[in-house]
C-alpha atoms as a PDB file:
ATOM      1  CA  UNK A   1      -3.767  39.204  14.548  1.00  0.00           C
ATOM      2  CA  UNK A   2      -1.064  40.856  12.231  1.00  0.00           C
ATOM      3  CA  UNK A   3      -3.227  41.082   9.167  1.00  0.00           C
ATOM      4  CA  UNK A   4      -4.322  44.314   7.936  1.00  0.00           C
ATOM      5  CA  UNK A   5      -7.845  44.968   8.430  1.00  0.00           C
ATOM      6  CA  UNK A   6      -8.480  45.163   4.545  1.00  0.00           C
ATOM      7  CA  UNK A   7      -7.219  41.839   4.314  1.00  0.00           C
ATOM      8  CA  UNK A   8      -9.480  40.152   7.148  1.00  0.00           C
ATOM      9  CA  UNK A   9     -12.287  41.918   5.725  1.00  0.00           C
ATOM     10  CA  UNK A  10     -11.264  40.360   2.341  1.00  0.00           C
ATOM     11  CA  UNK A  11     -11.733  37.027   3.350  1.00  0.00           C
ATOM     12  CA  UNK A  12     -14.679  36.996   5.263  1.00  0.00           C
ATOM     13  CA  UNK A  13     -16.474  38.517   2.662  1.00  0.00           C
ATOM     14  CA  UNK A  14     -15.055  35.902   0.485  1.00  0.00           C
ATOM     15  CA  UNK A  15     -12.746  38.005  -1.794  1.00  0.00           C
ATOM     16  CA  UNK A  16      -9.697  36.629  -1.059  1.00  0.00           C
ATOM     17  CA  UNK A  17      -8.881  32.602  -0.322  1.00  0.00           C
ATOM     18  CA  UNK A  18      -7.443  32.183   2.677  1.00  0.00           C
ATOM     19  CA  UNK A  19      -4.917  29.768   3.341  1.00  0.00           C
ATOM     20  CA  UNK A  20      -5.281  27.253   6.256  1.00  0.00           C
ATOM     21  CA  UNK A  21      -2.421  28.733   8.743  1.00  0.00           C
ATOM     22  CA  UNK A  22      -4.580  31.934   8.413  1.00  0.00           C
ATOM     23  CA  UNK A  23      -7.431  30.361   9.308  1.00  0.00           C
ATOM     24  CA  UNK A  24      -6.268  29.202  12.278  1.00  0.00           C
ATOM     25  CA  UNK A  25      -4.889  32.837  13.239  1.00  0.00           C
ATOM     26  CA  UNK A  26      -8.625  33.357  13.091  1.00  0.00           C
ATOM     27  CA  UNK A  27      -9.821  30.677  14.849  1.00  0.00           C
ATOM     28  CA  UNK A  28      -7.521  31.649  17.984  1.00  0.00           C
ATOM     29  CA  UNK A  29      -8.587  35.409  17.458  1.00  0.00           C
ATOM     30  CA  UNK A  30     -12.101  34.709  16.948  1.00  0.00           C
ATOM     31  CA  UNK A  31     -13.064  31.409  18.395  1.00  0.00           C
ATOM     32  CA  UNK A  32     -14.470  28.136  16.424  1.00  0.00           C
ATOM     33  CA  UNK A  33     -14.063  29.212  13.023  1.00  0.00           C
ATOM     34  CA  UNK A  34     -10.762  28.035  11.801  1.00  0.00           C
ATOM     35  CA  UNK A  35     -11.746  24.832  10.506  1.00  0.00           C
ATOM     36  CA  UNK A  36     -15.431  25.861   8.836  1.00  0.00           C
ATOM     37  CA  UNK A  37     -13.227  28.494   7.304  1.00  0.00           C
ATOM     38  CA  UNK A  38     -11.065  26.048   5.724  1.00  0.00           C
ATOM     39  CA  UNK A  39     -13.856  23.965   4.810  1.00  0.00           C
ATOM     40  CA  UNK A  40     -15.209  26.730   3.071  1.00  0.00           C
ATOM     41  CA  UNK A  41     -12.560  27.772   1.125  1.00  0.00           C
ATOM     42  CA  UNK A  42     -11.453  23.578  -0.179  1.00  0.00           C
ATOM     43  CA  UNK A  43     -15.396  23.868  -1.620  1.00  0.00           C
ATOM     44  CA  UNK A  44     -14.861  27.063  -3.298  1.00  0.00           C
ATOM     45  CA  UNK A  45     -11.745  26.292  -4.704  1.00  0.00           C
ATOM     46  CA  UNK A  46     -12.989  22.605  -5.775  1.00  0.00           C
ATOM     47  CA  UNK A  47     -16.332  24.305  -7.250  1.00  0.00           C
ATOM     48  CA  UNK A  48     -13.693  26.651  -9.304  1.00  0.00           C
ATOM     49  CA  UNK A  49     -11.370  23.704 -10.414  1.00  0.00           C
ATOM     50  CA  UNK A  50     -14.844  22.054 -12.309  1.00  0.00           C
ATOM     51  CA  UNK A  51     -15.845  25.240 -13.920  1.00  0.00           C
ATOM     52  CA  UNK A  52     -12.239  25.516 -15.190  1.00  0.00           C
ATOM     53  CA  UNK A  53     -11.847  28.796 -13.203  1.00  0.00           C
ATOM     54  CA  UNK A  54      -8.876  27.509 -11.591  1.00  0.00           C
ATOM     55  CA  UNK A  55      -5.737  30.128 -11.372  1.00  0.00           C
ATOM     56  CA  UNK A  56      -7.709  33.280 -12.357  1.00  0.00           C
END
């Protein structure tokens, strides 16, 4: 995939946001999951922005 390992494991365990062009690096490398990745991340990031979390 060209990601280190750290970073994969990162972002499936939700540490690190993960931007939609990785996501789809995933989705060819794993199968299906790009877009509930995605998904995932534009709720977190929304749920952040209206507990004024945003940028930290």
């Amino acid at each position: 995939m060209g990601r280190p390992v750290k970073t994969v494991n990162e972002i499936v365990r939700g540490r690190k946001s993960i931007a939609a062009e990785a996501a789809l690096q995933l989705e060819r490398e794993l199968g299906g999951v790009g877009a509930v990745l995605v998904n995932t991340q534009a709720r977190h990031d929304t749920a952040r922005c209206a507990r004024g979390e945003a940028g930290h």
